[in-house]
Protein backbone atom coordinates (compact mmCIF):
# COMPACT_ATOMS: atom_id res chain seq x y z
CA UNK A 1 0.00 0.00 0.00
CA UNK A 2 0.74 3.49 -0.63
CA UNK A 3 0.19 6.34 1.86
CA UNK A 4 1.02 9.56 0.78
CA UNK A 5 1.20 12.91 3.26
CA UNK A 6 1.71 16.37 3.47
CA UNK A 7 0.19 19.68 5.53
CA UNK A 8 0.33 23.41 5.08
CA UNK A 9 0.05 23.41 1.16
CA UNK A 10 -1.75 26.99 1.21
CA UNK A 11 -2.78 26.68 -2.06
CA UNK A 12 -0.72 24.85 -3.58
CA UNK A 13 -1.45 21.70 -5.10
CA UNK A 14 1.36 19.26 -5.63
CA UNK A 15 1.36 16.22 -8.52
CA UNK A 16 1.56 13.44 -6.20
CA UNK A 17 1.99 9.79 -7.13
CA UNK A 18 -0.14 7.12 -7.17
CA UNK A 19 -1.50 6.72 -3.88
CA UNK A 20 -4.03 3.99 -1.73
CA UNK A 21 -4.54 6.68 1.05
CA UNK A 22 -3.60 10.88 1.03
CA UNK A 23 -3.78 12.10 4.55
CA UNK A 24 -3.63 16.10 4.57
CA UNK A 25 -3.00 18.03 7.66
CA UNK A 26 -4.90 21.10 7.29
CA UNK A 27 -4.01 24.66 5.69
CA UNK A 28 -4.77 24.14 2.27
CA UNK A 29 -6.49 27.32 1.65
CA UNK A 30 -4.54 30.10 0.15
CA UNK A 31 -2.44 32.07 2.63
CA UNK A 32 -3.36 35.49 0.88
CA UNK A 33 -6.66 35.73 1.57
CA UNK A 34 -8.73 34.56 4.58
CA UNK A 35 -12.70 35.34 3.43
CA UNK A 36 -15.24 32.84 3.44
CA UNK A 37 -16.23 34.02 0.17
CA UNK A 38 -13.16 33.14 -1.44
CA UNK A 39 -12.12 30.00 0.48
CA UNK A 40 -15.51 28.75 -0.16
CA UNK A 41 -15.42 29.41 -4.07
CA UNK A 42 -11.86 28.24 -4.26
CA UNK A 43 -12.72 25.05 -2.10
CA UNK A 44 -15.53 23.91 -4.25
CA UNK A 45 -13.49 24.54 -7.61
CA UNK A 46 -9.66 24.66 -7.80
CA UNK A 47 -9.40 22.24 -4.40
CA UNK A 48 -12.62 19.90 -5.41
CA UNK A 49 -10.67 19.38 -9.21
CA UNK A 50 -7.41 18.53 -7.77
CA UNK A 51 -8.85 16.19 -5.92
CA UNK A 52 -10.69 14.88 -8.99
CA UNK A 53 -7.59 14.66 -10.91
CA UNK A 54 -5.81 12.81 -8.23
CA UNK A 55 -4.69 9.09 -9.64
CA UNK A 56 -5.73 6.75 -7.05
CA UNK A 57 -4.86 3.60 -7.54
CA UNK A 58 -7.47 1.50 -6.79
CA UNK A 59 -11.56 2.18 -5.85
CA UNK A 60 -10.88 1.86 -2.61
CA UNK A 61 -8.49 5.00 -2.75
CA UNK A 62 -9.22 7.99 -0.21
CA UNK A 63 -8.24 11.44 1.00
CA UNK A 64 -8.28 12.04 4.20
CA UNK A 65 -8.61 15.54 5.27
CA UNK A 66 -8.11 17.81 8.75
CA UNK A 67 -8.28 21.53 8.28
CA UNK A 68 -5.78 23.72 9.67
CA UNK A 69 -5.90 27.13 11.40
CA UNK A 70 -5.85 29.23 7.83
CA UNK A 71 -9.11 27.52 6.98
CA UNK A 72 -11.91 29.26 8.01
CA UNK A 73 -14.11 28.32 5.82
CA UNK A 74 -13.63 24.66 6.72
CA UNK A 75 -14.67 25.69 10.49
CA UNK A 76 -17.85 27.10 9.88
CA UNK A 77 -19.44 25.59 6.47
CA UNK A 78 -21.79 23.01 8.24
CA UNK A 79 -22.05 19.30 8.05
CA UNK A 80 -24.32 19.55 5.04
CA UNK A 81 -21.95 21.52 3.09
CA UNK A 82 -19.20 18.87 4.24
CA UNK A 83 -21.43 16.32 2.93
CA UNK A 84 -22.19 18.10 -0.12
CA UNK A 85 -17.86 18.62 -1.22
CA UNK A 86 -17.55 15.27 -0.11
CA UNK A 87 -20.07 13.88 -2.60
CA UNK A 88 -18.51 16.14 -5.04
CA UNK A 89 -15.37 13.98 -5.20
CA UNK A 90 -17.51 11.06 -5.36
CA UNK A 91 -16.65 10.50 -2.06
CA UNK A 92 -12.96 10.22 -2.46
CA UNK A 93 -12.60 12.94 0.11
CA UNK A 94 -13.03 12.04 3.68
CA UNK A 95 -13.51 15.64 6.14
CA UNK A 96 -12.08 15.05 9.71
CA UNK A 97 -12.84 17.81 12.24
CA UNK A 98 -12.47 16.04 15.43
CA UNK A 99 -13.64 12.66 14.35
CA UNK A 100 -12.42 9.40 12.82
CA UNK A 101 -12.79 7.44 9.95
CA UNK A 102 -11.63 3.61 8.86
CA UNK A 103 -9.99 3.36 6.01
CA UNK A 104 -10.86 0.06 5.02
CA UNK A 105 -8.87 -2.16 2.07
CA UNK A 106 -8.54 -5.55 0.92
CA UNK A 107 -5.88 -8.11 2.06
CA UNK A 108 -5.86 -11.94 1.11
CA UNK A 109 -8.23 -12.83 3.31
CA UNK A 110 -11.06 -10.13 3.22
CA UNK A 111 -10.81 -6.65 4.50
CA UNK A 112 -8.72 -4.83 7.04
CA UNK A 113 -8.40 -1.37 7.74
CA UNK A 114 -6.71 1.40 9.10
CA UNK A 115 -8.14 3.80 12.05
CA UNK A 116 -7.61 7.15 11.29
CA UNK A 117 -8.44 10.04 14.16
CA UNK A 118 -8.00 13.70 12.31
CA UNK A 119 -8.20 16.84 14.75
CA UNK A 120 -7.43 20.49 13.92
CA UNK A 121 -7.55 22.01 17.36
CA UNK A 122 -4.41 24.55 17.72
CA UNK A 123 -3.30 26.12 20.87
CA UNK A 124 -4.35 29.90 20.17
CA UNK A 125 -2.98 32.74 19.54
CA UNK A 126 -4.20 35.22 17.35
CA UNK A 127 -8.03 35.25 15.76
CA UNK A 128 -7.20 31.65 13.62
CA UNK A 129 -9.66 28.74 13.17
CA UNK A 130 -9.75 26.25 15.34
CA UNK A 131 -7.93 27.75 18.35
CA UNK A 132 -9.09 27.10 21.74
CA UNK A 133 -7.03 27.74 25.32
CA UNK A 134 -5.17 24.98 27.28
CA UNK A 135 -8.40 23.59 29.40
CA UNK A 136 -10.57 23.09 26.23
CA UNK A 137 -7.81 22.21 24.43
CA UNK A 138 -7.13 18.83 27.03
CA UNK A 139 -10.73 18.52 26.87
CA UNK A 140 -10.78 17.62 23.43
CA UNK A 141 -8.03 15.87 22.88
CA UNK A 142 -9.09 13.52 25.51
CA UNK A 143 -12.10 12.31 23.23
CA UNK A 144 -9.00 10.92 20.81
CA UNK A 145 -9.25 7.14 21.62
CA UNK A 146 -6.92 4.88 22.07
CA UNK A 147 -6.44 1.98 19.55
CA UNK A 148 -6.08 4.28 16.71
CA UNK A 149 -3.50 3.77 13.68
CA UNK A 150 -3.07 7.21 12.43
CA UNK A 151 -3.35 10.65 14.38
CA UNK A 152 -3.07 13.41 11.87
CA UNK A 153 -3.23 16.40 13.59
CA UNK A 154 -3.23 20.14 12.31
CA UNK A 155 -1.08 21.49 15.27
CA UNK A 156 2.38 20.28 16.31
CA UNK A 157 3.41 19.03 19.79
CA UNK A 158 6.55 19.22 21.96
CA UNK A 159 7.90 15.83 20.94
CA UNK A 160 11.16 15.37 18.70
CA UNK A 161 10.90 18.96 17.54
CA UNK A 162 7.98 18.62 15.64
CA UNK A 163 6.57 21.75 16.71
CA UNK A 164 9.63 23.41 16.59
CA UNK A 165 10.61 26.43 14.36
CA UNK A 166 14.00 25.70 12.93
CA UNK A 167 14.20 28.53 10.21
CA UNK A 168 14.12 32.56 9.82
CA UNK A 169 14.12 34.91 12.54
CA UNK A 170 11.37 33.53 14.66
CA UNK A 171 13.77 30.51 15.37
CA UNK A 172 12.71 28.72 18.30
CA UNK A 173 13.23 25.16 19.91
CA UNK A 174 10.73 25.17 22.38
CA UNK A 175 7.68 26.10 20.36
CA UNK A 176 5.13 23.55 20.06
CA UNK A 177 1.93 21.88 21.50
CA UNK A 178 2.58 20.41 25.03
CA UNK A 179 -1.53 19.48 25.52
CA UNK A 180 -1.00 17.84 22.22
CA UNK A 181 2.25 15.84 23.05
CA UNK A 182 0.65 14.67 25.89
CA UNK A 183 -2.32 12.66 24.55
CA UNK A 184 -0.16 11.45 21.79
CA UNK A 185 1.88 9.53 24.45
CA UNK A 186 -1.33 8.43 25.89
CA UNK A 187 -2.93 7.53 22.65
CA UNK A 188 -0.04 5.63 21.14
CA UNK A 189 -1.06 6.12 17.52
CA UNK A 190 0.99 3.47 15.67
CA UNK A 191 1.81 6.68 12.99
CA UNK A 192 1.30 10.73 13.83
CA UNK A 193 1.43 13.24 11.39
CA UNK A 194 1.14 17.21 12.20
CA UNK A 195 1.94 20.71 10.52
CA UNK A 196 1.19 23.94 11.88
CA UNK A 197 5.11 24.83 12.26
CA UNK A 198 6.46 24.87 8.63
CA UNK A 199 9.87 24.18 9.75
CA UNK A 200 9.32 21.66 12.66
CA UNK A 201 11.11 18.09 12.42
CA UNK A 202 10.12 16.27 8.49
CA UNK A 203 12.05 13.29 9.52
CA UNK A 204 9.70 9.97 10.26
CA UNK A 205 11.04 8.90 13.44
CA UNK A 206 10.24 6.31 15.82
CA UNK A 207 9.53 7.60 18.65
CA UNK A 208 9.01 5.16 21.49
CA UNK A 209 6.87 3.23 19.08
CA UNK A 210 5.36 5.89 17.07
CA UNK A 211 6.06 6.81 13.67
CA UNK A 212 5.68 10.47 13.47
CA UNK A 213 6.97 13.64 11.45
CA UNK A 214 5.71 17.14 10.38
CA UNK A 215 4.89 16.87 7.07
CA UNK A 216 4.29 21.08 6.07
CA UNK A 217 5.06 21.62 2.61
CA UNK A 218 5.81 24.90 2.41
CA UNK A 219 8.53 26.40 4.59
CA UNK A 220 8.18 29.71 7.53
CA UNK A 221 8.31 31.93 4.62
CA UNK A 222 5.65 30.16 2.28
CA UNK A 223 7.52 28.75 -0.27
CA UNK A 224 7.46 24.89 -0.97
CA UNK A 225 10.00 22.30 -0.15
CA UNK A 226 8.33 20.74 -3.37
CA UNK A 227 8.56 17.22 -1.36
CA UNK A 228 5.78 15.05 -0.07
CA UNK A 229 6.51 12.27 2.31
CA UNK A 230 5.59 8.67 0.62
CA UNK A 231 5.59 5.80 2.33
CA UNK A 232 5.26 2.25 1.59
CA UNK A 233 3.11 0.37 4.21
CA UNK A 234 2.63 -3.80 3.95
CA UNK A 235 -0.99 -4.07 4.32
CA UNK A 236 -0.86 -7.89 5.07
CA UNK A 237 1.63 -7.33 8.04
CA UNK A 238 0.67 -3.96 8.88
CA UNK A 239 3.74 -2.75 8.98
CA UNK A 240 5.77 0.30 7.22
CA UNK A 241 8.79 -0.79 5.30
CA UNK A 242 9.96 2.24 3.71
CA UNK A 243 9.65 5.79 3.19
CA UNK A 244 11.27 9.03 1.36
CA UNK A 245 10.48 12.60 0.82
CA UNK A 246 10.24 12.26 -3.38
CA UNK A 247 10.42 16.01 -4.56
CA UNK A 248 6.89 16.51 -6.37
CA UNK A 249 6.07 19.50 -9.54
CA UNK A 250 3.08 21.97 -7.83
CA UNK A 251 0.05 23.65 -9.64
């Protein structure tokens, strides 16, 4: 199986590979321009078509979504208009905003599947989407449940430098989510993916058992790495055997 990832595209939308399963971590709205208006209209054409275009590899294929902070119009269209995008893509797309979804697939003997948890709470700052303060922050990251596969995750937490800001003058070590890095210990997702801080740690670590990385693809001052992180996952064993950062051409 093929799992493709990648956060913090702001409007750019890379030429991926074929893929069984795209998780996205949020921030795909354009970074210039924060209306409803327009992140609705360029939602439902420009983002719906990429996602059309997208070669998935089998029926089966998804996209898995969280928004980020940048996406406002992700936090307030309701779950009718979710519906109606998703249904759009014939249902290639799968919306997470605090929920989770199985990503189901066959294997030699029937179906398995991979439990996927998507949240795009942020520690705020600011007037962003999906921001709320420490004590509703733990609150809601408690309702992640253990047993998961995959936590993809808008924000980054204090763990390996994820959430760290290794570039430009806001450099910073220390930055990061620490009510986030503490329910991903608890939770023990067998994978974590995050964003949020362009520059944080894009190696996919082990990390007491848990393969995790930042996977932003553009950098602190916007512009793309041009890489997407692809990795190779044995379906029958459940198990990841390889991965790379392929560099990828951008709309």
């Amino acid at each position: 199986m093929k799992i493709i990832v990648t956060s913090d595209t702001h409007g750019y939308l890379p030429k991926v590979e074929g893929f069984d399963l795209f998780l996205i971590g949020g921030d795909v709205c354009p970074a210039h321009d924060h209306y409803y208006s327009f992140q609705e209209k360029w939602v439902e054409t420009e983002f719906v078509d990429w996602i059309n275009s997208l070669p998935y590899k089998n029926e089966n294929s998804k996209v898995v979504l969280v928004p980020g902070n940048h996406d406002f119009f992700f936090e307030r269209a309701n779950r009718s208009t979710l519906k109606k995008l998703e249904k759009s893509t014939n249902e290639r797309l799968k919306i997470l905003r605090h929920n989770e979804y199985e990503f189901e697939y066959p294997v030699s003997d029937g179906l398995d599947s991979l439990k996927i948890f998507g949240t795009p709470y942020c520690s705020s700052f600011g007037r962003w989407a999906f921001m709320l303060l420490e004590d509703k922050l733990d609150e809601k990251f408690s309702k992640i449940p253990e047993g998961i596969d995959i936590l993809l995750s808008h924000d980054s937490p204090t763990i390996n430098l994820l959430g760290a800001i290794m570039e430009g003058p806001r450099f910073d070590l220390s930055t990061g989510n620490t009510v986030l890095a503490k329910h991903v210990k608890r939770v023990k997702p067998k994978m974590f993916f995050s964003g949020h801080f362009h520059s944080g740690n894009h190696d996919f670590d082990d990390v007491d058992g848990i393969y995790m990385a930042n996977v932003s693809f553009v950098n602190e001052m916007y512009v793309p790495y041009g890489k997407v992180l692809s990795i190779d996952y044995d379906e029958e064993n459940r198990q990841i055997t390889s991965w790379a950062y392929p560099e990828v051409k951008f709309f």
